[in-house]
PDB file of N, CA and C in Angstrom:
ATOM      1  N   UNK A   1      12.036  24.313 -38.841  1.00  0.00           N
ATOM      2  CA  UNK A   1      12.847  25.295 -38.177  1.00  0.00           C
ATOM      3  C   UNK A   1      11.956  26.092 -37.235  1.00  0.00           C
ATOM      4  N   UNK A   2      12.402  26.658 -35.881  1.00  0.00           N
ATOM      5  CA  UNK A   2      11.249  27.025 -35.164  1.00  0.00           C
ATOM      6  C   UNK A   2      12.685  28.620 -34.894  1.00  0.00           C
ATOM      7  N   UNK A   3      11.434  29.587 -34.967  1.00  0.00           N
ATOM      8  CA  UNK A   3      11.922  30.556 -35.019  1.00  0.00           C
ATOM      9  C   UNK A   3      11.640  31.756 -33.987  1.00  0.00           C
ATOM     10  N   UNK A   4      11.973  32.401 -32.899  1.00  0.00           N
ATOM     11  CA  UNK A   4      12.012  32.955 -32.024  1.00  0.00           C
ATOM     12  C   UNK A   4      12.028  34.608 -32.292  1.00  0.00           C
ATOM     13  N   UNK A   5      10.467  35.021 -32.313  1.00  0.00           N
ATOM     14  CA  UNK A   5      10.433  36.321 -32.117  1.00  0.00           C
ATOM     15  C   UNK A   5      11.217  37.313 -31.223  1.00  0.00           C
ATOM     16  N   UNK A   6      11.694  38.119 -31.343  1.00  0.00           N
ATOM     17  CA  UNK A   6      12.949  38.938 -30.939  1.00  0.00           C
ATOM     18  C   UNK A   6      12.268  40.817 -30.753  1.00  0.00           C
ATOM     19  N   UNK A   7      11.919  41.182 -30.370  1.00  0.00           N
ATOM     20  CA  UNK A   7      11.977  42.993 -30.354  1.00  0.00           C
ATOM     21  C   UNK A   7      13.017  43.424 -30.636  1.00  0.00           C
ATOM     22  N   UNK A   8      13.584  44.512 -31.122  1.00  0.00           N
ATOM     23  CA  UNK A   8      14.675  45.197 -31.496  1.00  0.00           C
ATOM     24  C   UNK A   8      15.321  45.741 -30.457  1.00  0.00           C
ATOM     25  N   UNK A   9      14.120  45.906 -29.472  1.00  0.00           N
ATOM     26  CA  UNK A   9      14.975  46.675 -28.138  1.00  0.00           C
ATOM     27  C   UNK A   9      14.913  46.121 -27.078  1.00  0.00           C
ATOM     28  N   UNK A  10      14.855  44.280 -26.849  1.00  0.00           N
ATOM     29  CA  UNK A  10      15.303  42.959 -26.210  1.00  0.00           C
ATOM     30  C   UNK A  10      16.522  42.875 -26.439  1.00  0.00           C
ATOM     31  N   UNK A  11      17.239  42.676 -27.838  1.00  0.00           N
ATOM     32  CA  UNK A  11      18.228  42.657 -28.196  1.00  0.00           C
ATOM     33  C   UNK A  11      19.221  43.147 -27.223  1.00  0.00           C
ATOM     34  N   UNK A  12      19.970  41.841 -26.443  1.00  0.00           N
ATOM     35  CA  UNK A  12      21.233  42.519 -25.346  1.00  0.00           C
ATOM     36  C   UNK A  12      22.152  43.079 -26.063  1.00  0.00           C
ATOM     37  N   UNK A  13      22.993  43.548 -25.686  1.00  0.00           N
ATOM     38  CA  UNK A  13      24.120  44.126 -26.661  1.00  0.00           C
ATOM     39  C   UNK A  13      25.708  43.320 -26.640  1.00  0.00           C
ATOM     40  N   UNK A  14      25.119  42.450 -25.808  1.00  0.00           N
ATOM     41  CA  UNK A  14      25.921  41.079 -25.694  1.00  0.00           C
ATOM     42  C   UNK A  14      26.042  40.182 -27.423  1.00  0.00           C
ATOM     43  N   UNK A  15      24.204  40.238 -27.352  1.00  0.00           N
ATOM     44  CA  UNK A  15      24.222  39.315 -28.356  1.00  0.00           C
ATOM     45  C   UNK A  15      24.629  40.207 -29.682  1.00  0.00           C
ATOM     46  N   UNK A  16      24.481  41.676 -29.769  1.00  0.00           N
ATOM     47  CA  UNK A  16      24.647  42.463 -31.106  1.00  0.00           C
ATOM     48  C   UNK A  16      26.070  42.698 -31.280  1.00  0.00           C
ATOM     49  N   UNK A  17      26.501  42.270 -30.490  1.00  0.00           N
ATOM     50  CA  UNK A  17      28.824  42.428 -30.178  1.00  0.00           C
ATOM     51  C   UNK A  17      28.550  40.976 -31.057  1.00  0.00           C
ATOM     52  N   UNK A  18      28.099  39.750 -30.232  1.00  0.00           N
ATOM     53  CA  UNK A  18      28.243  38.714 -30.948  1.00  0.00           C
ATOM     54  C   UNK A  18      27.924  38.556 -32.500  1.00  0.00           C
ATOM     55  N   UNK A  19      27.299  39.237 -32.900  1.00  0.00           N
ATOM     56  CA  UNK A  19      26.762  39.307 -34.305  1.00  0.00           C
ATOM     57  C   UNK A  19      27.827  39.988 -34.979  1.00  0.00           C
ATOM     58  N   UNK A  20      28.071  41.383 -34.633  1.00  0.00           N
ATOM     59  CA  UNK A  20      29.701  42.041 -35.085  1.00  0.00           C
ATOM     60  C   UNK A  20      30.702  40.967 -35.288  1.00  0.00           C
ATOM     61  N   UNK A  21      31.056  40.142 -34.211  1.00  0.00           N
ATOM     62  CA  UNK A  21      32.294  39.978 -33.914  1.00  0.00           C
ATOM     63  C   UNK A  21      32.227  38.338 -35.086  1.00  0.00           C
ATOM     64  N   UNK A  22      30.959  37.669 -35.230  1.00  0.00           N
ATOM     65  CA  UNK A  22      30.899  36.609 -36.278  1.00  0.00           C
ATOM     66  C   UNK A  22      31.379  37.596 -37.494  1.00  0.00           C
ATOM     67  N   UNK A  23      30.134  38.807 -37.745  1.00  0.00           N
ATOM     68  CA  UNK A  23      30.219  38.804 -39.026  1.00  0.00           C
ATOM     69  C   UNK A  23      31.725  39.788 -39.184  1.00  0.00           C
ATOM     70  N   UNK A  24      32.523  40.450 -38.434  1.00  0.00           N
ATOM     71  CA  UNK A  24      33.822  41.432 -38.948  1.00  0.00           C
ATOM     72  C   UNK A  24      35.044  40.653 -37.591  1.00  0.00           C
ATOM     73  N   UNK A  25      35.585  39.638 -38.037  1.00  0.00           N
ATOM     74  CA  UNK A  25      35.989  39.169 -37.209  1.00  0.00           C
ATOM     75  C   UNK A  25      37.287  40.007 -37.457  1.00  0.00           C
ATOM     76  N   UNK A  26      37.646  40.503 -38.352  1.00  0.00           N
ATOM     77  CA  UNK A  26      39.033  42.099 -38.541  1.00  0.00           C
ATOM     78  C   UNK A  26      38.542  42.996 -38.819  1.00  0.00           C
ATOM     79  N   UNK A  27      37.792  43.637 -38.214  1.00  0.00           N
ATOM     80  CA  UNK A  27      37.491  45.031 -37.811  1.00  0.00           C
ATOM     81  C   UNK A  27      38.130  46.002 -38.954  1.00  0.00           C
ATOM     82  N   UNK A  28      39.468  45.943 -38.422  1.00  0.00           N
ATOM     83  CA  UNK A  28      40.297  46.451 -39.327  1.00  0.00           C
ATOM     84  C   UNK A  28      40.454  46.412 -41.258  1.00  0.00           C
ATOM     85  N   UNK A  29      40.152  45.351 -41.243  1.00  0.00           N
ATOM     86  CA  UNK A  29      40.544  44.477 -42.670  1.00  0.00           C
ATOM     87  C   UNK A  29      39.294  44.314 -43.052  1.00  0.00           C
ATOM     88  N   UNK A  30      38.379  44.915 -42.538  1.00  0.00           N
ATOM     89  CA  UNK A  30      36.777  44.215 -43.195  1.00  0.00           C
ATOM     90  C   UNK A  30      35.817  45.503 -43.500  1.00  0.00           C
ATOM     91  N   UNK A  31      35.261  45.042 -44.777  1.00  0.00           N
ATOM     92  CA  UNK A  31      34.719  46.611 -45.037  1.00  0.00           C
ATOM     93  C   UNK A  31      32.838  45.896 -45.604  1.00  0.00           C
ATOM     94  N   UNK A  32      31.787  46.781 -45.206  1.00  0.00           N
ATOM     95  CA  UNK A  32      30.754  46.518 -45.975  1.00  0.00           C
ATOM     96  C   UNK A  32      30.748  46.931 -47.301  1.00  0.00           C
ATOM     97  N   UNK A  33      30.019  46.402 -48.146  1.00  0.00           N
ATOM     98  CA  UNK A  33      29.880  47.362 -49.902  1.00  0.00           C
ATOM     99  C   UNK A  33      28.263  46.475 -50.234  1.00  0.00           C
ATOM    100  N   UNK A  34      27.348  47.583 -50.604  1.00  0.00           N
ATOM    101  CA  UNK A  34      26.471  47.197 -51.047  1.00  0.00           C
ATOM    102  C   UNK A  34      26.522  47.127 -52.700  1.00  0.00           C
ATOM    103  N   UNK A  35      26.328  45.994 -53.283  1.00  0.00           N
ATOM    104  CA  UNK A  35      25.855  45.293 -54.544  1.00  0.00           C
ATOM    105  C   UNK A  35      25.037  46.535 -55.275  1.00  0.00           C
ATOM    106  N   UNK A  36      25.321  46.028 -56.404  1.00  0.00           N
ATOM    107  CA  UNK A  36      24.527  46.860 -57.363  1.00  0.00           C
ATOM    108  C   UNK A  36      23.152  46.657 -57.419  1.00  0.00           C
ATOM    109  N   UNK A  37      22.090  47.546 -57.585  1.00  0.00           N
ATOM    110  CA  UNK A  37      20.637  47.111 -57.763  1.00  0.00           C
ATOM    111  C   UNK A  37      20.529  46.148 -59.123  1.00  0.00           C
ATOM    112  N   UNK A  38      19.585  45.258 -59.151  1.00  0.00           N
ATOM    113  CA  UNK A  38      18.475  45.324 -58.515  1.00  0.00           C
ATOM    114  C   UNK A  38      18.168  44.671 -56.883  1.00  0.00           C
ATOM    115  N   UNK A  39      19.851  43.514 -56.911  1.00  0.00           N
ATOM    116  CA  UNK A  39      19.685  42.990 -55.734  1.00  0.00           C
ATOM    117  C   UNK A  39      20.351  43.967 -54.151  1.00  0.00           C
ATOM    118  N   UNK A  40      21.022  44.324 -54.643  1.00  0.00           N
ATOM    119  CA  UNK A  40      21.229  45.556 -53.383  1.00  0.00           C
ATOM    120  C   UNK A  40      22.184  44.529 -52.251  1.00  0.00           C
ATOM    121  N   UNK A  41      22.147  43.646 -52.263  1.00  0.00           N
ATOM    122  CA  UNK A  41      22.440  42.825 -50.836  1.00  0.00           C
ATOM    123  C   UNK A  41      24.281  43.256 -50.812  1.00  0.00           C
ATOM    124  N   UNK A  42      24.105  43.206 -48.961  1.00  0.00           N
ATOM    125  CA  UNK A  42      25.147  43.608 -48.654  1.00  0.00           C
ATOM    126  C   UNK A  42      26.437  42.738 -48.766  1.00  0.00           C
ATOM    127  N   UNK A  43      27.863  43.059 -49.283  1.00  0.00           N
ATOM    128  CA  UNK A  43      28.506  42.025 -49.005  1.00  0.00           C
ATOM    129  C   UNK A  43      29.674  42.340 -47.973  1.00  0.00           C
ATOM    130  N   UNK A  44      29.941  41.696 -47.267  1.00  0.00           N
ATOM    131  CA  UNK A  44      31.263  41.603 -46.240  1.00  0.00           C
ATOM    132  C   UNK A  44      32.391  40.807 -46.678  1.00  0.00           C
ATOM    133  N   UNK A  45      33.434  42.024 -46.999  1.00  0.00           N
ATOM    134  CA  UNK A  45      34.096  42.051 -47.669  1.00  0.00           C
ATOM    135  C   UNK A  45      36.174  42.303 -46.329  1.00  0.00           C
ATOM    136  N   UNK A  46      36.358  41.069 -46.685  1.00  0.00           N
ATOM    137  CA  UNK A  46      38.032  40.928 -45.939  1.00  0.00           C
ATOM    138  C   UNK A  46      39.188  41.181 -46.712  1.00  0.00           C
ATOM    139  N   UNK A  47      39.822  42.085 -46.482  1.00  0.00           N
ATOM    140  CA  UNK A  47      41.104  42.012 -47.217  1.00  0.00           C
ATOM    141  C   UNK A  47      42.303  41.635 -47.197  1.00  0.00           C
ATOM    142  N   UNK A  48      42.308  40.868 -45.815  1.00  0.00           N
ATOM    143  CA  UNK A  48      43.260  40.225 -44.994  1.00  0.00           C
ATOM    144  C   UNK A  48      43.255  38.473 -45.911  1.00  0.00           C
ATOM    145  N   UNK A  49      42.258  38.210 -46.048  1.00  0.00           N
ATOM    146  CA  UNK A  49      41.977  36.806 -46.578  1.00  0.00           C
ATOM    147  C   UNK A  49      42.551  36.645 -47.920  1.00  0.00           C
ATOM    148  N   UNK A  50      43.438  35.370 -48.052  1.00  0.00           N
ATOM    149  CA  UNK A  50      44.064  35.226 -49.151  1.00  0.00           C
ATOM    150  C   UNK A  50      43.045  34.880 -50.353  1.00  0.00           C
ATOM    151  N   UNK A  51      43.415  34.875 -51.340  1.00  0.00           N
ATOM    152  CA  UNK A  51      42.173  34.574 -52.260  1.00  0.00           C
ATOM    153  C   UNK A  51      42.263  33.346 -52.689  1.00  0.00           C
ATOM    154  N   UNK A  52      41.275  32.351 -53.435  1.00  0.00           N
ATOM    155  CA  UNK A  52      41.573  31.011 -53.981  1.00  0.00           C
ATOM    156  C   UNK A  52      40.162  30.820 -54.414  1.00  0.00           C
ATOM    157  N   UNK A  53      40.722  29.918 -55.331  1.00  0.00           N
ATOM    158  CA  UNK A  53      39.478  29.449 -56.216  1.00  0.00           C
ATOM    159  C   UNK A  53      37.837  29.109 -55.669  1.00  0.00           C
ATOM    160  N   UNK A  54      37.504  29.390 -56.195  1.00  0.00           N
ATOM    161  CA  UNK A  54      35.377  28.639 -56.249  1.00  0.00           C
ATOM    162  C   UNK A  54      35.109  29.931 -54.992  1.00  0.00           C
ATOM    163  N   UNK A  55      35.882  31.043 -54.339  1.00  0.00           N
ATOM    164  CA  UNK A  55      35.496  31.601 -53.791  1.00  0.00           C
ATOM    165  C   UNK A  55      35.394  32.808 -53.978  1.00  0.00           C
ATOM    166  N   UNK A  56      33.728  33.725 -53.744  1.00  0.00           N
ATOM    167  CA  UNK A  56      33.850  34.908 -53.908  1.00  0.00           C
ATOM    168  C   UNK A  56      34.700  35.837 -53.869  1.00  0.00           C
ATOM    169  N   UNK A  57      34.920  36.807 -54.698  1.00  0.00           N
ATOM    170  CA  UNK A  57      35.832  38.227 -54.480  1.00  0.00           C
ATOM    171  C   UNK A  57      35.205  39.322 -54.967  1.00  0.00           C
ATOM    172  N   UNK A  58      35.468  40.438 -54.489  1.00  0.00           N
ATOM    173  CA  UNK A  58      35.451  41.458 -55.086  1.00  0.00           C
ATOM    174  C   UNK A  58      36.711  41.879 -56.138  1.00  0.00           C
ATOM    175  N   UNK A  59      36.630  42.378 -56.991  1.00  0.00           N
ATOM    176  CA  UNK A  59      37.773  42.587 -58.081  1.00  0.00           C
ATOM    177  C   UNK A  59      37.781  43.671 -58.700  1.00  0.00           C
ATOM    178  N   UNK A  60      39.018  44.845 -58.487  1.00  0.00           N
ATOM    179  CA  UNK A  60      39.745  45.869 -59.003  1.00  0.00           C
ATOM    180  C   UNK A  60      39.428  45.983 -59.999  1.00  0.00           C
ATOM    181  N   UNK A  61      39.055  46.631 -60.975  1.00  0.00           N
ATOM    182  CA  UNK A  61      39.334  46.134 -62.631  1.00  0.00           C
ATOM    183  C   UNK A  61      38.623  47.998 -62.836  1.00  0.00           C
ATOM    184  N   UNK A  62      39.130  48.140 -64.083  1.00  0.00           N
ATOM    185  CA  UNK A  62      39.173  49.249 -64.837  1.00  0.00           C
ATOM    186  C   UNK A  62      38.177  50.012 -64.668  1.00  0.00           C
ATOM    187  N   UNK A  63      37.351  49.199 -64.748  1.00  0.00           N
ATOM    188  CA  UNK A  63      35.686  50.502 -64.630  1.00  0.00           C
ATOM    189  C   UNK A  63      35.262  50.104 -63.018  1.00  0.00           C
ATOM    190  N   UNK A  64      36.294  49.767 -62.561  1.00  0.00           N
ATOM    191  CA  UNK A  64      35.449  50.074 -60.639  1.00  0.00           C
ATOM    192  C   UNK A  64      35.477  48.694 -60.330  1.00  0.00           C
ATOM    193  N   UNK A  65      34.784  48.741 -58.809  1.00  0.00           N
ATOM    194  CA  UNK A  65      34.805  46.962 -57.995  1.00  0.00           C
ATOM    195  C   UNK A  65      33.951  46.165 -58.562  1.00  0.00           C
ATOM    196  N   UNK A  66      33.937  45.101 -58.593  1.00  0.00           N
ATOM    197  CA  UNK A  66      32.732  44.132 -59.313  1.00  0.00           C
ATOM    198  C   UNK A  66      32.912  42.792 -58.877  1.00  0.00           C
ATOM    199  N   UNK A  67      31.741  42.226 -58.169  1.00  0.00           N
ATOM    200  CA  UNK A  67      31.701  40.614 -57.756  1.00  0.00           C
ATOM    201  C   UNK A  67      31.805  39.834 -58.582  1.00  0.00           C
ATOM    202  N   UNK A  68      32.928  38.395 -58.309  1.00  0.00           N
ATOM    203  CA  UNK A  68      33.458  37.557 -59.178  1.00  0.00           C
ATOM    204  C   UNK A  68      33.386  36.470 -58.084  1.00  0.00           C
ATOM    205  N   UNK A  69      33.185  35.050 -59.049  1.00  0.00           N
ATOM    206  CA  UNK A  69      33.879  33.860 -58.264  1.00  0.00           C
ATOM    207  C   UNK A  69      35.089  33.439 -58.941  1.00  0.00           C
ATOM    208  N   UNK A  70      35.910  33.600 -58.340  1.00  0.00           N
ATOM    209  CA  UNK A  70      36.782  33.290 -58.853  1.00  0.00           C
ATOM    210  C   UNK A  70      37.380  31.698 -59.692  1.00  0.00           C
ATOM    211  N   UNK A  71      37.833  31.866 -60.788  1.00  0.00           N
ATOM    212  CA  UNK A  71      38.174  30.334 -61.098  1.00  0.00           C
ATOM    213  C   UNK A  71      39.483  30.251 -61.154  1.00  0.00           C
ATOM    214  N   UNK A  72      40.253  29.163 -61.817  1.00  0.00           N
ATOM    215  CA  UNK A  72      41.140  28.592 -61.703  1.00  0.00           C
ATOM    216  C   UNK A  72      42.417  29.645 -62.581  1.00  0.00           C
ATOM    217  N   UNK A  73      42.284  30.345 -63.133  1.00  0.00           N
ATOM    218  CA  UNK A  73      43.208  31.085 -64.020  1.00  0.00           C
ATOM    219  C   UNK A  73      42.746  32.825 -63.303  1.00  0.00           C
ATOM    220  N   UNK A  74      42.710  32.728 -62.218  1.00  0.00           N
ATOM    221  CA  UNK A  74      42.333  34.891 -62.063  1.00  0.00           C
ATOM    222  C   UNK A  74      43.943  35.031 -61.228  1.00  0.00           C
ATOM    223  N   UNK A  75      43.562  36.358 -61.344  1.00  0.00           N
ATOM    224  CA  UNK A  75      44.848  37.311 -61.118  1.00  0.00           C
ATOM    225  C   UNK A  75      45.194  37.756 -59.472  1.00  0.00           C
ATOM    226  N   UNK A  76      45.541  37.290 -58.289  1.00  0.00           N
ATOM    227  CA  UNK A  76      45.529  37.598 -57.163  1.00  0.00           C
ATOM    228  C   UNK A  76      45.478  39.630 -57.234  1.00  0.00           C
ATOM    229  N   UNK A  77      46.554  39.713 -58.365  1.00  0.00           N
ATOM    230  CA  UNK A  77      46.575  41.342 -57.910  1.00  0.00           C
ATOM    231  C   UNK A  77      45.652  41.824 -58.479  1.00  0.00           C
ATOM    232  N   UNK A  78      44.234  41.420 -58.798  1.00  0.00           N
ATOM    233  CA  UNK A  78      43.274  42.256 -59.339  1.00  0.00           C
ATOM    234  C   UNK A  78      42.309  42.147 -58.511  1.00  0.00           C
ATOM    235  N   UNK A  79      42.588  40.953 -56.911  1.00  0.00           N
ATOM    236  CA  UNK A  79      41.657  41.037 -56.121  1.00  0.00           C
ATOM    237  C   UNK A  79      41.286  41.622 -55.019  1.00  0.00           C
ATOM    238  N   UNK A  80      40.337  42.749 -55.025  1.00  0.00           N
ATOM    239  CA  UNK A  80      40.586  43.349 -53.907  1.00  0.00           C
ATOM    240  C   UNK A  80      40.361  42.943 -52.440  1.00  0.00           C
ATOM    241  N   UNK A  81      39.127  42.084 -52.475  1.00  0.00           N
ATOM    242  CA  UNK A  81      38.939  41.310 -51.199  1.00  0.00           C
ATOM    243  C   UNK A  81      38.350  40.138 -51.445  1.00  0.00           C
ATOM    244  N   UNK A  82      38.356  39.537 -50.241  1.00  0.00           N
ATOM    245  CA  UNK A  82      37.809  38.044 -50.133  1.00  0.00           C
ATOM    246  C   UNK A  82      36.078  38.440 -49.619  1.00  0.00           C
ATOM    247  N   UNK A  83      35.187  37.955 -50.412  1.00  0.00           N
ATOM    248  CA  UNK A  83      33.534  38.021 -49.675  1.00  0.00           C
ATOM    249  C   UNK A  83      33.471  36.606 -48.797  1.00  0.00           C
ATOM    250  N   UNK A  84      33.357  37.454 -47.253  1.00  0.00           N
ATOM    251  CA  UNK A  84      33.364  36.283 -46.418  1.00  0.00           C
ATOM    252  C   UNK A  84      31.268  35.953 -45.801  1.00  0.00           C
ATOM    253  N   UNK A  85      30.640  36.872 -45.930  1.00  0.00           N
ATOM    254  CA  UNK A  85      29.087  37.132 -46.034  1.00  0.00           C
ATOM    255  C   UNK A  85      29.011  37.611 -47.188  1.00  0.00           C
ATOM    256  N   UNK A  86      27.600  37.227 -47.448  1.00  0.00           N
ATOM    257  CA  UNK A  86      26.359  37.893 -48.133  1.00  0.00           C
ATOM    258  C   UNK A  86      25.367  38.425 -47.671  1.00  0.00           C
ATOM    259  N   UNK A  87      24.884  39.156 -47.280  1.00  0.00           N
ATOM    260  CA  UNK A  87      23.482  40.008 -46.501  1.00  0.00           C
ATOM    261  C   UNK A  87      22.576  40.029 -47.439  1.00  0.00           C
ATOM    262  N   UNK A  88      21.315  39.150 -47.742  1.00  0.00           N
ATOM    263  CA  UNK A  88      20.284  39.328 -48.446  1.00  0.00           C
ATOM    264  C   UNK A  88      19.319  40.401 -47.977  1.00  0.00           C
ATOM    265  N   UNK A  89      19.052  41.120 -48.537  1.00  0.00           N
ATOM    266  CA  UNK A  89      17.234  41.594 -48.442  1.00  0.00           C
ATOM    267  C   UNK A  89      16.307  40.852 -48.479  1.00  0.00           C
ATOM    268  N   UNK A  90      15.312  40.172 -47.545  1.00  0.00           N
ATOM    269  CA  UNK A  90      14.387  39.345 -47.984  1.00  0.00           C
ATOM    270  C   UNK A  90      13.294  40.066 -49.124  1.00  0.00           C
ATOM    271  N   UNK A  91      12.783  38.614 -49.761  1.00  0.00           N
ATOM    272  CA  UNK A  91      12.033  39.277 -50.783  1.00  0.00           C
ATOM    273  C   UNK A  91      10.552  38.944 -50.103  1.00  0.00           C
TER     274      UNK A  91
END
């Protein structure tokens, strides 16, 4: 993989719309939530997106939001959104 050093303030704002517009393609319907420590990583989170199996969600439930993959028997109304990213922290 060959990888292309970048400055922060090269960065057109062409390409930082383009980065928005991949990662919150509903603005509206799309919310960040950072993960619990120890991993912290960010998730991008849609609420517009229907939910279905083998795919991440965030999920409603009694003591607060909490990341799930969903399987074959979960509850649509306990899901609050669809995780369409993951944002790692590198280690």
């Amino acid at each position: 993989m060959t990888v292309r050093m970048t400055r922060s303030n090269e960065i057109s704002s062409n390409r930082a719309k383009g980065l928005l517009d991949m990662l919150l393609p509903r603005p509206s319907s799309t919310f960040l939530i950072r993960s619990a420590p120890p991993a912290g990583d960010i998730l991008v989170v849609d609420r517009s997106l229907p939910p279905s199996e083998g795919r991440k969600a965030v999920l409603a439930t009694e003591k607060g939001l909490r990341l799930a993959t969903l399987g074959s028997g979960f509850d649509p109304a306990s899901v609050w959104g669809v995780v369409t990213w993951i944002i790692k922290e590198p280690s």
